[in-house]
PDB file of N, CA and C in Angstrom:
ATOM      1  N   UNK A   1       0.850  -1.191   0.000  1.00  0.00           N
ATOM      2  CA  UNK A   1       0.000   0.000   0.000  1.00  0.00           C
ATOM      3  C   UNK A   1       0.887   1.243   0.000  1.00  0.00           C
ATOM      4  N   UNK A   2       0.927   2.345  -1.097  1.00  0.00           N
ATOM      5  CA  UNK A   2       1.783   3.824  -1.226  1.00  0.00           C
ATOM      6  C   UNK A   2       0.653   4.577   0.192  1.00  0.00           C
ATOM      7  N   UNK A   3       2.275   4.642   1.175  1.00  0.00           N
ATOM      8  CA  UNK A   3       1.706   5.617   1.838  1.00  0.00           C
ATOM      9  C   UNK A   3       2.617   7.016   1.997  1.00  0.00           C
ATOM     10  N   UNK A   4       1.848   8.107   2.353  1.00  0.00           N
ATOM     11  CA  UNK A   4       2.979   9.466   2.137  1.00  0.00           C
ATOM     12  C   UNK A   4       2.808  10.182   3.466  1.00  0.00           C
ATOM     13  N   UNK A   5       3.745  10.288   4.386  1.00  0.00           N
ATOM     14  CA  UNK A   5       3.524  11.055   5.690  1.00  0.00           C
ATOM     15  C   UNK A   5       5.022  12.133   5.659  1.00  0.00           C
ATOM     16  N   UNK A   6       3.897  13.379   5.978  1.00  0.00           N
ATOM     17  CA  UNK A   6       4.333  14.720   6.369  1.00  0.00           C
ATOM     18  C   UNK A   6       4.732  14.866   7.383  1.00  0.00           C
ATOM     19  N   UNK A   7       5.765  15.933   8.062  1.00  0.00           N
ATOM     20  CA  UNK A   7       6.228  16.436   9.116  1.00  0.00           C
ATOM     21  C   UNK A   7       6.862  17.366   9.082  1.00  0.00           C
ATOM     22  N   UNK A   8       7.209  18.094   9.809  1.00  0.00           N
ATOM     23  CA  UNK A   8       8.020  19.488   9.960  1.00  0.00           C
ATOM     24  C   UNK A   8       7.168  20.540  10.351  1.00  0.00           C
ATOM     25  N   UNK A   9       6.006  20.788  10.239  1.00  0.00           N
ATOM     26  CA  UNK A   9       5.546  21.898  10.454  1.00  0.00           C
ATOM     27  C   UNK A   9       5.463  22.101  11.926  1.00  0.00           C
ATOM     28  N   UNK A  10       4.944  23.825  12.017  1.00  0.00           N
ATOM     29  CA  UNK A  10       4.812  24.104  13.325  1.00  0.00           C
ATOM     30  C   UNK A  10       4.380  25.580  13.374  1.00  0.00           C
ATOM     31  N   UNK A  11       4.877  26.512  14.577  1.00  0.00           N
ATOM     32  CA  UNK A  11       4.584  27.655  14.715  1.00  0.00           C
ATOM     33  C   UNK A  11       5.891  28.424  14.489  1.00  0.00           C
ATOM     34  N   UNK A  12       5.649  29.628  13.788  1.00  0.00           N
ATOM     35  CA  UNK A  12       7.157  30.321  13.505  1.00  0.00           C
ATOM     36  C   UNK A  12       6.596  31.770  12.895  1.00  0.00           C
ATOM     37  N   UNK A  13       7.258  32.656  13.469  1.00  0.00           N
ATOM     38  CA  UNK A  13       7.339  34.136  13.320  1.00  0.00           C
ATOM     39  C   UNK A  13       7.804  34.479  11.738  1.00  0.00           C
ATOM     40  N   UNK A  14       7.518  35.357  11.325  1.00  0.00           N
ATOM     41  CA  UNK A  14       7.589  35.888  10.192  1.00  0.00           C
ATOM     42  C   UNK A  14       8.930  36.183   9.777  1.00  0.00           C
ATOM     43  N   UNK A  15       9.543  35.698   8.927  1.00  0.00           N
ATOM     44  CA  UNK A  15      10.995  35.863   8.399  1.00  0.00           C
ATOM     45  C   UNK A  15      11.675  34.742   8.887  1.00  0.00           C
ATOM     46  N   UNK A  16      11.143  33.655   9.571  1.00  0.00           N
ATOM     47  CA  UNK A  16      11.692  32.452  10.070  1.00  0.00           C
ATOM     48  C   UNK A  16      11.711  31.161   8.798  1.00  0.00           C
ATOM     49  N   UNK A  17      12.006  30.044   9.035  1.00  0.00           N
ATOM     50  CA  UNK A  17      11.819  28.506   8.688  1.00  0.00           C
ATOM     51  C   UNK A  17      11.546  27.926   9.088  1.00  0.00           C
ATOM     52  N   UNK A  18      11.177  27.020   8.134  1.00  0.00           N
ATOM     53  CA  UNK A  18      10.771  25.386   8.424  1.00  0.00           C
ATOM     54  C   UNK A  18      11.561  24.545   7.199  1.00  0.00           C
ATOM     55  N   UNK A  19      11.450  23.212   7.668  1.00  0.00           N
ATOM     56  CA  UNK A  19      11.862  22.432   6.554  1.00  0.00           C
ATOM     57  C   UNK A  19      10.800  21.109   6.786  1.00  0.00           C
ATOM     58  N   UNK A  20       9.570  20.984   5.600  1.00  0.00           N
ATOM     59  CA  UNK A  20       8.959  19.672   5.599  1.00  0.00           C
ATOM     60  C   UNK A  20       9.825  18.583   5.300  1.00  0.00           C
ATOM     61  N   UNK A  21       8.646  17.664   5.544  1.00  0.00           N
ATOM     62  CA  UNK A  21       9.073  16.515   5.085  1.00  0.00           C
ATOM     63  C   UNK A  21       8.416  15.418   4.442  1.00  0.00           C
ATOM     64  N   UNK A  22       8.560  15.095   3.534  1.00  0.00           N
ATOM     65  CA  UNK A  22       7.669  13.858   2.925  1.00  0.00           C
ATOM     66  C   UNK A  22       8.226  12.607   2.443  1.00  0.00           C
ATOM     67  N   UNK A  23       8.048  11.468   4.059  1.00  0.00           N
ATOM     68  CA  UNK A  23       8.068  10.264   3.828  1.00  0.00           C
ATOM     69  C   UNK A  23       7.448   9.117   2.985  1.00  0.00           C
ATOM     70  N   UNK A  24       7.728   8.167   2.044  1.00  0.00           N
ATOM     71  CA  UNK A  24       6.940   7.437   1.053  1.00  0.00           C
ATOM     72  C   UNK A  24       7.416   6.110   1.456  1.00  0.00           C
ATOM     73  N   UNK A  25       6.303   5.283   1.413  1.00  0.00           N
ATOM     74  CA  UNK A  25       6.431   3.855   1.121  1.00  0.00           C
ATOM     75  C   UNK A  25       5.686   3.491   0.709  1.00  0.00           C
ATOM     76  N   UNK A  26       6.113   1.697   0.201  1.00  0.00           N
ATOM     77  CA  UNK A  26       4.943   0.999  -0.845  1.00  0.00           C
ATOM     78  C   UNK A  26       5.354   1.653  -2.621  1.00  0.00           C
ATOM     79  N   UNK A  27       6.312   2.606  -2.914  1.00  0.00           N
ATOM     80  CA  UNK A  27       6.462   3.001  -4.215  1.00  0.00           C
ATOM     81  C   UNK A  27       7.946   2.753  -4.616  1.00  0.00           C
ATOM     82  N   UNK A  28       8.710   2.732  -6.117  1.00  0.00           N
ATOM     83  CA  UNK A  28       9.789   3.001  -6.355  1.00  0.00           C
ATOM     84  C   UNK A  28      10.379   4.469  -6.479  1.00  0.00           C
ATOM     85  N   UNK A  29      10.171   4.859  -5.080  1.00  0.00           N
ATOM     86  CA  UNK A  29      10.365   6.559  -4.775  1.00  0.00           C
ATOM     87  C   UNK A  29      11.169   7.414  -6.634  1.00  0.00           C
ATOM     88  N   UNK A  30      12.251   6.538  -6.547  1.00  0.00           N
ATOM     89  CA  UNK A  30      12.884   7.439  -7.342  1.00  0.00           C
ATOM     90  C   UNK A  30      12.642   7.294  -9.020  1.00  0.00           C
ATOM     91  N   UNK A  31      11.581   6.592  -9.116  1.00  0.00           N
ATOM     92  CA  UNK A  31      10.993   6.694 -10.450  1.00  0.00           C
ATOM     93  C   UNK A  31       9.247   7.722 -10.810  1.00  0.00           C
ATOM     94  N   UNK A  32       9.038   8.438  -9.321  1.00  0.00           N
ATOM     95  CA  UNK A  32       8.222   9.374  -9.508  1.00  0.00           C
ATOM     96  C   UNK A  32       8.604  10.966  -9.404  1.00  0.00           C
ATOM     97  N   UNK A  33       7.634  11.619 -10.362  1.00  0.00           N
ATOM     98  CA  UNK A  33       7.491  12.954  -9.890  1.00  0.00           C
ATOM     99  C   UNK A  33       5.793  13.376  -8.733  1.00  0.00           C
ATOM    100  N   UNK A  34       6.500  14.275  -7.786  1.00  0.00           N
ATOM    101  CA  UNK A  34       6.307  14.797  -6.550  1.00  0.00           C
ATOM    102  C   UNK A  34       5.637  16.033  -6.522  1.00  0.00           C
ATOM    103  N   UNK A  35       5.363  16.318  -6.028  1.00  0.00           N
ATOM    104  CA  UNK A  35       4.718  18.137  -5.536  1.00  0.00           C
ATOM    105  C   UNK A  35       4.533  18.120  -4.407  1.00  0.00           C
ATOM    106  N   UNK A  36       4.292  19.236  -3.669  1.00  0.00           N
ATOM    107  CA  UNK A  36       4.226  19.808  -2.334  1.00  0.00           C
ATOM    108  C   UNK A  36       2.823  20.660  -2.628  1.00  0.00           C
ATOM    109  N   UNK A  37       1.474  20.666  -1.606  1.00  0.00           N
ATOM    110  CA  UNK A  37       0.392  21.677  -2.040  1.00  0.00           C
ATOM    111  C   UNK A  37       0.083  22.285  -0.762  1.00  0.00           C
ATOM    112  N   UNK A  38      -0.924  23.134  -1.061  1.00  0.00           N
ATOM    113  CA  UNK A  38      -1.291  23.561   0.593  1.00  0.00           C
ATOM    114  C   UNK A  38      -2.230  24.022   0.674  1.00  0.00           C
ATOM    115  N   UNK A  39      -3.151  23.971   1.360  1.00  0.00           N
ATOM    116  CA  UNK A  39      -4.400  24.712   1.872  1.00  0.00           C
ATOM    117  C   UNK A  39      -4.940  25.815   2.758  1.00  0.00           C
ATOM    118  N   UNK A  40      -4.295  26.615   2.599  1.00  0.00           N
ATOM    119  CA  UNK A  40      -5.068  28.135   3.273  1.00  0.00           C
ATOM    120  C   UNK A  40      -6.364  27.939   3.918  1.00  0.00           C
ATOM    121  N   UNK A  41      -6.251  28.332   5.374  1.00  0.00           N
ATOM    122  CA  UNK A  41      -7.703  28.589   6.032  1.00  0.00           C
ATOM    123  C   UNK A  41      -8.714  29.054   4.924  1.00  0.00           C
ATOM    124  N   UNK A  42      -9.761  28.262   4.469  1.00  0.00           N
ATOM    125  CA  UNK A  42     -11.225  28.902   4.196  1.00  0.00           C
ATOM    126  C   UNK A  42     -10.279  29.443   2.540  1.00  0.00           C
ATOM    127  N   UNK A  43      -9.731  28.514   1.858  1.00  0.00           N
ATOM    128  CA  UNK A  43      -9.323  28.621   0.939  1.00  0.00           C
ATOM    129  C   UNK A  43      -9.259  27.247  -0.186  1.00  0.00           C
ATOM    130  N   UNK A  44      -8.981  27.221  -1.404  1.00  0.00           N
ATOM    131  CA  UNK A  44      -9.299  25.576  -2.102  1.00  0.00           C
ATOM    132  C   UNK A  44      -6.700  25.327  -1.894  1.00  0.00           C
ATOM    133  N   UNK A  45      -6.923  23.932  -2.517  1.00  0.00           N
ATOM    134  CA  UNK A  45      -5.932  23.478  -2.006  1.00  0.00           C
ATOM    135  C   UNK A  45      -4.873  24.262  -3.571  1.00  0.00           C
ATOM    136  N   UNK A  46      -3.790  24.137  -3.101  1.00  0.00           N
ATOM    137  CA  UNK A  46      -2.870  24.907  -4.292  1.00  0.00           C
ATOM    138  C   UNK A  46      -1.466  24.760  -4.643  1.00  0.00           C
ATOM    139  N   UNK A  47      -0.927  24.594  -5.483  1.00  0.00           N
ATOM    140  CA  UNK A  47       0.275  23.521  -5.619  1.00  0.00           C
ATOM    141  C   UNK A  47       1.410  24.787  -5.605  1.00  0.00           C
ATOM    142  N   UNK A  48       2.421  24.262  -4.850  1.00  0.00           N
ATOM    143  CA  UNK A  48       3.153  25.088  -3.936  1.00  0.00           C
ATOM    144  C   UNK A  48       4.549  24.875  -5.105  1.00  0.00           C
ATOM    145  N   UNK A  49       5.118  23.590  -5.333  1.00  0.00           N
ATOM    146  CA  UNK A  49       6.197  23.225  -5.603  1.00  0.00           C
ATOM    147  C   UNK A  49       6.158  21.773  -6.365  1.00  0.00           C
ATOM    148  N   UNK A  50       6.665  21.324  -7.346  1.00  0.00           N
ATOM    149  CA  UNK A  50       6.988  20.100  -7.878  1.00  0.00           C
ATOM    150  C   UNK A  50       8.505  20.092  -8.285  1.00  0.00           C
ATOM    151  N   UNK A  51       8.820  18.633  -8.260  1.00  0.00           N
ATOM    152  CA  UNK A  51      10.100  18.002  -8.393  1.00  0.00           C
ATOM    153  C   UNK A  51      10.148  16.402  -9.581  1.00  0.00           C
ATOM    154  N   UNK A  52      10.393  16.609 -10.541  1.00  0.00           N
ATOM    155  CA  UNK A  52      10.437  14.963 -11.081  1.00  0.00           C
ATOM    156  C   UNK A  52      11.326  13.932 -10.992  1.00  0.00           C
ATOM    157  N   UNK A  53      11.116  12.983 -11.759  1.00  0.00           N
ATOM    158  CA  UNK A  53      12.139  11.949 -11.261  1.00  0.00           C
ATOM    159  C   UNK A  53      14.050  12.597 -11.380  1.00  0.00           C
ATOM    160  N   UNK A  54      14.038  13.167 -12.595  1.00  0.00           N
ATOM    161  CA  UNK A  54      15.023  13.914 -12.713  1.00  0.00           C
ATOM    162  C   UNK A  54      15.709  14.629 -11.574  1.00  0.00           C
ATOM    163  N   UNK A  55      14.706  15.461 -11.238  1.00  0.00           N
ATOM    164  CA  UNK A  55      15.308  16.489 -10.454  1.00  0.00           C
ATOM    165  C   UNK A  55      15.147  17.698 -11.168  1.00  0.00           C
ATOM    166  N   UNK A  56      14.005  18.107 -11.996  1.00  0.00           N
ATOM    167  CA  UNK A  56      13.806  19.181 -12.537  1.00  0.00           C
ATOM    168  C   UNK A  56      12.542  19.392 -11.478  1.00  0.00           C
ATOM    169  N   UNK A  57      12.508  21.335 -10.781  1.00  0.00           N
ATOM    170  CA  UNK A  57      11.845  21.630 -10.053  1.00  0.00           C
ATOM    171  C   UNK A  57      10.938  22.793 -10.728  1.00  0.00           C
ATOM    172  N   UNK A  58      10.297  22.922 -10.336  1.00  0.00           N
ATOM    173  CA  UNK A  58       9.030  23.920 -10.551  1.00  0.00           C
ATOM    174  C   UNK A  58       8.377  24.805  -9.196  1.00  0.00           C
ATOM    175  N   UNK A  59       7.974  26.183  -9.824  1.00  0.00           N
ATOM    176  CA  UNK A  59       7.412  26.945  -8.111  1.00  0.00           C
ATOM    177  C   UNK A  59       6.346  27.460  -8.690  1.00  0.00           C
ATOM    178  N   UNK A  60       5.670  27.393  -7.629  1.00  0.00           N
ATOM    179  CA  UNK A  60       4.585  28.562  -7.831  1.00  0.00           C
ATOM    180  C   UNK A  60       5.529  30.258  -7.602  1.00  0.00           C
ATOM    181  N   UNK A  61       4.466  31.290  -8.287  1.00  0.00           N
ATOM    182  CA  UNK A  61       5.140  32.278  -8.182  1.00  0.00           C
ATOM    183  C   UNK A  61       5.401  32.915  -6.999  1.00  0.00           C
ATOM    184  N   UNK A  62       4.366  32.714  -5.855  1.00  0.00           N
ATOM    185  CA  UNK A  62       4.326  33.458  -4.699  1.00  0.00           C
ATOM    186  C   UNK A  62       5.356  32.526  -3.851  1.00  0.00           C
ATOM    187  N   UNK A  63       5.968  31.754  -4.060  1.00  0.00           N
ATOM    188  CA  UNK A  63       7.365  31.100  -3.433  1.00  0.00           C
ATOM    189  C   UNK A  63       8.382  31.079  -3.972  1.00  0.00           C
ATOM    190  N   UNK A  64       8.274  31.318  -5.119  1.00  0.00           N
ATOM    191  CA  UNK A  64       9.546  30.932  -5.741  1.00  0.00           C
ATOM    192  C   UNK A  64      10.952  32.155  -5.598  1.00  0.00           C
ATOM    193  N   UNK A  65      12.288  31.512  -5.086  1.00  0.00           N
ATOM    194  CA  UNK A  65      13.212  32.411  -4.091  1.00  0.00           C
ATOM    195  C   UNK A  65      13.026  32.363  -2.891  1.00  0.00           C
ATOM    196  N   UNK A  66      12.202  31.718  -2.534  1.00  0.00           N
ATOM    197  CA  UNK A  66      12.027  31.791  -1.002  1.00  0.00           C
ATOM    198  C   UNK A  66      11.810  30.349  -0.179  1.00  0.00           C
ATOM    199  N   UNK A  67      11.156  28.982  -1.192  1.00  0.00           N
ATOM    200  CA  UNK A  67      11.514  28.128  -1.051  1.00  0.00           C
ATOM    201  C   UNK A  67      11.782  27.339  -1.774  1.00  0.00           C
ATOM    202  N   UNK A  68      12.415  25.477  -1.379  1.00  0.00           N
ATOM    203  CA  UNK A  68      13.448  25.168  -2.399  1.00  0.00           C
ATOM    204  C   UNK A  68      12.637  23.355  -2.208  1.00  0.00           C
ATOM    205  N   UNK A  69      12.868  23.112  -3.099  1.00  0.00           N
ATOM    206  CA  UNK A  69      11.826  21.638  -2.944  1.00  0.00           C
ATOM    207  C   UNK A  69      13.495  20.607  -3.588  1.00  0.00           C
ATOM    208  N   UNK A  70      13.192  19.379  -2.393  1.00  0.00           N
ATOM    209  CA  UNK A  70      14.177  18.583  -2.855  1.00  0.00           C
ATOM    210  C   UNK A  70      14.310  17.070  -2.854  1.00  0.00           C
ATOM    211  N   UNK A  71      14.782  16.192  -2.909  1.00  0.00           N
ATOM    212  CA  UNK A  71      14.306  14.781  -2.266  1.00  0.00           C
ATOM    213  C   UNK A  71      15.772  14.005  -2.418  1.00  0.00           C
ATOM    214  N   UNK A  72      15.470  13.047  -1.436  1.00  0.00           N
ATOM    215  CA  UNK A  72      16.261  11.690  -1.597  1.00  0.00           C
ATOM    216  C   UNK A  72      16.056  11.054  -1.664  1.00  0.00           C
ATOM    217  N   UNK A  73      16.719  10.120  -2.418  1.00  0.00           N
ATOM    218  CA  UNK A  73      15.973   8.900  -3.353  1.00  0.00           C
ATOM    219  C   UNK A  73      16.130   7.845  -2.733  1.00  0.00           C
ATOM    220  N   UNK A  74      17.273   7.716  -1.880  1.00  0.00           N
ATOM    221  CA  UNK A  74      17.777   6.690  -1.226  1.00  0.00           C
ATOM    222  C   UNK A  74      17.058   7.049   0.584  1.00  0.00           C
ATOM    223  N   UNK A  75      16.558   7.629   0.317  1.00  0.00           N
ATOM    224  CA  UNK A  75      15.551   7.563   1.739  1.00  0.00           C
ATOM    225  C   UNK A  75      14.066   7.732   1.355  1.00  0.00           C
ATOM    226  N   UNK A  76      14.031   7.672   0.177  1.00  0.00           N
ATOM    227  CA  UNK A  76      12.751   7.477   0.027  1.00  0.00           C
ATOM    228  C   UNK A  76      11.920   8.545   0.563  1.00  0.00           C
ATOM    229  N   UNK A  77      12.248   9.830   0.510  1.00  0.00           N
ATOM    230  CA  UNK A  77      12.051  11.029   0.970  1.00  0.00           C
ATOM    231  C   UNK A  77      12.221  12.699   0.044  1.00  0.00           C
ATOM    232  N   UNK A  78      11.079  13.476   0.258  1.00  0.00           N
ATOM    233  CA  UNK A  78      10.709  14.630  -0.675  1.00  0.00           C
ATOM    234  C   UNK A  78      11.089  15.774   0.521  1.00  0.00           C
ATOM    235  N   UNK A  79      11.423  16.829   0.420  1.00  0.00           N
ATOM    236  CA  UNK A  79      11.457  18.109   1.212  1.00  0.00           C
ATOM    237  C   UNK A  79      11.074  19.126   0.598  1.00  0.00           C
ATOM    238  N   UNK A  80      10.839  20.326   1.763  1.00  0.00           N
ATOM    239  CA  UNK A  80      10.430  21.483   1.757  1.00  0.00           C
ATOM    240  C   UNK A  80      11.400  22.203   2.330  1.00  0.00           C
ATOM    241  N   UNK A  81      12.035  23.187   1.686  1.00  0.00           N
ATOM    242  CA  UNK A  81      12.662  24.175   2.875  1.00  0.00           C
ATOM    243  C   UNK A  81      12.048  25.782   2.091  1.00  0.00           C
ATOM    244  N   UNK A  82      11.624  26.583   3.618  1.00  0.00           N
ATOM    245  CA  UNK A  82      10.966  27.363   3.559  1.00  0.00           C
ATOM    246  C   UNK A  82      11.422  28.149   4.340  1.00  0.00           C
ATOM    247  N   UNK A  83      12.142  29.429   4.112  1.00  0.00           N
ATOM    248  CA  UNK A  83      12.549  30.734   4.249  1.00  0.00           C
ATOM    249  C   UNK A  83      11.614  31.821   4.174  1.00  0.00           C
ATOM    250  N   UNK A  84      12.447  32.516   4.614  1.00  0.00           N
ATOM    251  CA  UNK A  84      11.444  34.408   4.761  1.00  0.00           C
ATOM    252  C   UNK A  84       9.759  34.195   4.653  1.00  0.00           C
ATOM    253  N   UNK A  85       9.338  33.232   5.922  1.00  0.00           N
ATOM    254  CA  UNK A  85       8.094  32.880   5.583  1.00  0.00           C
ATOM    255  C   UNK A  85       7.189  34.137   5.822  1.00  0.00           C
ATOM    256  N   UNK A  86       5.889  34.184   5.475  1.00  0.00           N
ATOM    257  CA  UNK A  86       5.109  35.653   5.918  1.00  0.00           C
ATOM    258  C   UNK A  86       3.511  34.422   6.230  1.00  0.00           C
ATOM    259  N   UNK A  87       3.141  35.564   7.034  1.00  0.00           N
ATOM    260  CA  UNK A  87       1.990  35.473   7.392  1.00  0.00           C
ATOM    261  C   UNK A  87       0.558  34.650   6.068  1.00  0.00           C
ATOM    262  N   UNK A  88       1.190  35.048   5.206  1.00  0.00           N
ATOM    263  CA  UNK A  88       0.202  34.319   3.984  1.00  0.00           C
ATOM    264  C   UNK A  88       0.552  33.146   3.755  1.00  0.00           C
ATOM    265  N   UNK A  89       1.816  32.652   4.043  1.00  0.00           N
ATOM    266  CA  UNK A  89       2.310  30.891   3.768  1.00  0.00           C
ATOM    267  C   UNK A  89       1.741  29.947   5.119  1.00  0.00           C
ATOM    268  N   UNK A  90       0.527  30.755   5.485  1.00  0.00           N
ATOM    269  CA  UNK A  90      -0.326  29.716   6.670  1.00  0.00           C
ATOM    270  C   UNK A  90      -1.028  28.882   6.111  1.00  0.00           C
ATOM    271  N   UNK A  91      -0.858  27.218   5.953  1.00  0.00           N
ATOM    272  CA  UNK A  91      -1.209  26.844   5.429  1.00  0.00           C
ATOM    273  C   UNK A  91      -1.579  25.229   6.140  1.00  0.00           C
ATOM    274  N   UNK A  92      -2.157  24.272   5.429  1.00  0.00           N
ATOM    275  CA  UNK A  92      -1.789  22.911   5.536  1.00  0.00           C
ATOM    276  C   UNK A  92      -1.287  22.640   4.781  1.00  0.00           C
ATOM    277  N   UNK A  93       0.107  21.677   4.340  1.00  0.00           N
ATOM    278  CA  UNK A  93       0.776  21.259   3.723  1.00  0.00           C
ATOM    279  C   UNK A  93       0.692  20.129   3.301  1.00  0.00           C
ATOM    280  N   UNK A  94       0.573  19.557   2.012  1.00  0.00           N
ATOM    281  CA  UNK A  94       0.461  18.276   1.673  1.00  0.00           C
ATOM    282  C   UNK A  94       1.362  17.760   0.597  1.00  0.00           C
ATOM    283  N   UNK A  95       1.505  16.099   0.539  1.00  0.00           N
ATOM    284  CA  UNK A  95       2.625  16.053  -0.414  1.00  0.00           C
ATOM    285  C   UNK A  95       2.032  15.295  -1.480  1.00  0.00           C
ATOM    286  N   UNK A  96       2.250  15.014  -2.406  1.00  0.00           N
ATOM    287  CA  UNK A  96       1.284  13.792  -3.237  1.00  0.00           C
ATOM    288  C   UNK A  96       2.280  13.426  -4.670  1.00  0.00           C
ATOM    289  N   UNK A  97       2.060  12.698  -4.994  1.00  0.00           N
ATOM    290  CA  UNK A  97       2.193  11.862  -6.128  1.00  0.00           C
ATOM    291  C   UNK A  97       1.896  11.984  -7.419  1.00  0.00           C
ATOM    292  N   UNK A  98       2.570  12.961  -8.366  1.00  0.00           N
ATOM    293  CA  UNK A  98       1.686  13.385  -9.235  1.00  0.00           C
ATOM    294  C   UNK A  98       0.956  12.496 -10.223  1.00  0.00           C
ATOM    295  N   UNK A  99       0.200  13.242 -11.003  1.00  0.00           N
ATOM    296  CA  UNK A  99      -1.096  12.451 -11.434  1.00  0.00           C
ATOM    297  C   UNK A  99      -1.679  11.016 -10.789  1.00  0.00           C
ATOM    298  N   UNK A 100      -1.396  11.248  -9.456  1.00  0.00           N
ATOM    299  CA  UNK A 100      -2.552  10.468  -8.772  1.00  0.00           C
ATOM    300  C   UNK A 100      -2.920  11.285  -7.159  1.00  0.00           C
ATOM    301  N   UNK A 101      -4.007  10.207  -7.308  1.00  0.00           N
ATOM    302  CA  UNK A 101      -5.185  10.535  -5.714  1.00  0.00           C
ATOM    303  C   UNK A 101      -4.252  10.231  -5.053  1.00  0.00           C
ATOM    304  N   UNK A 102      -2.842   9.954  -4.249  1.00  0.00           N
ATOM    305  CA  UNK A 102      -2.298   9.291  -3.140  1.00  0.00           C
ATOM    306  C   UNK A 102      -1.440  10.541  -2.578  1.00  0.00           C
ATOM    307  N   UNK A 103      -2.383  11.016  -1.230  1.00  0.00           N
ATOM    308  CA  UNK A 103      -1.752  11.810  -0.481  1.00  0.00           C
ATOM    309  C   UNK A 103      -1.487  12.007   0.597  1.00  0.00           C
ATOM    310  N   UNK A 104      -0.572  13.095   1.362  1.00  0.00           N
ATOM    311  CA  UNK A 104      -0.384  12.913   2.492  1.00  0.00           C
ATOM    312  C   UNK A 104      -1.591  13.029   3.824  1.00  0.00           C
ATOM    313  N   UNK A 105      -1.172  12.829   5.338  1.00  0.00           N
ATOM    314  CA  UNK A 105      -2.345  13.059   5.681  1.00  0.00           C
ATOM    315  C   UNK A 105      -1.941  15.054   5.929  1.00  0.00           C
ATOM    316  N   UNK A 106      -1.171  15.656   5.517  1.00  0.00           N
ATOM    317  CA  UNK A 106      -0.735  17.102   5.815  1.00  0.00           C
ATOM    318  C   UNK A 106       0.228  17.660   6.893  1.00  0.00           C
ATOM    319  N   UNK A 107       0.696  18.445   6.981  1.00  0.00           N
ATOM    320  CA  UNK A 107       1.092  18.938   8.334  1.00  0.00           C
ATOM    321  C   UNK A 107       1.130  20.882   8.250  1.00  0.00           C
ATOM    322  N   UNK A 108       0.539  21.040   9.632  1.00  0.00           N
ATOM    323  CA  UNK A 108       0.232  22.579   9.608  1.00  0.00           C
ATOM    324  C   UNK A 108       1.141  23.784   9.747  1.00  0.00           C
ATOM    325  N   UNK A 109       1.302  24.618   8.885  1.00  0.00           N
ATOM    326  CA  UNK A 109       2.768  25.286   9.065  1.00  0.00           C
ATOM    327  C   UNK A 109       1.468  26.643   9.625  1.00  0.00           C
ATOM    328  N   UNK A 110       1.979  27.800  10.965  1.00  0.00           N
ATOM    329  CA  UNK A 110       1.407  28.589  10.686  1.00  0.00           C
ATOM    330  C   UNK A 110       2.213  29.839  10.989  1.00  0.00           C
ATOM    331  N   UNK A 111       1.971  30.954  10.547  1.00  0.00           N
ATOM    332  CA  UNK A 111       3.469  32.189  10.482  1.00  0.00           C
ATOM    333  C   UNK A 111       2.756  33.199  11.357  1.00  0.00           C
ATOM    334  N   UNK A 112       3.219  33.537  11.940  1.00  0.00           N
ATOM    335  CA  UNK A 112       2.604  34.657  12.497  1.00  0.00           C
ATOM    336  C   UNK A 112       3.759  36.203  12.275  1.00  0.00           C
ATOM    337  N   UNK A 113       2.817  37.232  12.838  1.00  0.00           N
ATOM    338  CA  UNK A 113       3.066  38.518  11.990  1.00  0.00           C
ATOM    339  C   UNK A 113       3.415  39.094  13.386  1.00  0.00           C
TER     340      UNK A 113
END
């Protein structure tokens, strides 16, 4: 069974970090491409960051320079690192599998001002 569990998040002041994390099993980690999404309070869900098998990355615009999406293949593991966070990167964080339904259960990053 592909399962995907998140971690890293937490509480952190504005101009601070975090670094997620997205654990996988049940898949041949390093023959997929990845994304990172997130969900804003009272908002729809929104794709933050992708990574492919390669190692070619992609940002959304409102992150991009500020965070850096990465993985290891040999841990079977995706990251987030997230700099100069602001008050709008409050989010739930999720990791998933692209072009499929298999996702994380999230973890809550929230920034305060």
């Amino acid at each position: 069974q592909v399962q995907l569990v998140e971690s890293g998040g937490g509480l952190v002041q504005a101009g601070g970090s975090l670094r997620l994390s997205c654990a996988a099993n049940g898949i041949i980690f390093r023959l997929y491409a990845l994304r990172w999404y997130r969900q804003p309070p009272g908002k729809q869900r929104e794709m933050v960051a992708g990574i492919d098998d390669k190692g070619r990355t992609n940002y959304a615009e409102s992150v991009e320079g500020r965070f850096t999406i990465s993985r290891d293949n040999g841990a079977s593991t995706m990251y987030l690192q997230m700099n100069n966070l602001k008050p709008e990167d409050t989010a739930v964080y999720y990791c998933n599998i692209r072009n499929s339904e298999v996702w994380g259960q999230g973890t809550q990053v929230t920034v305060s001002s």
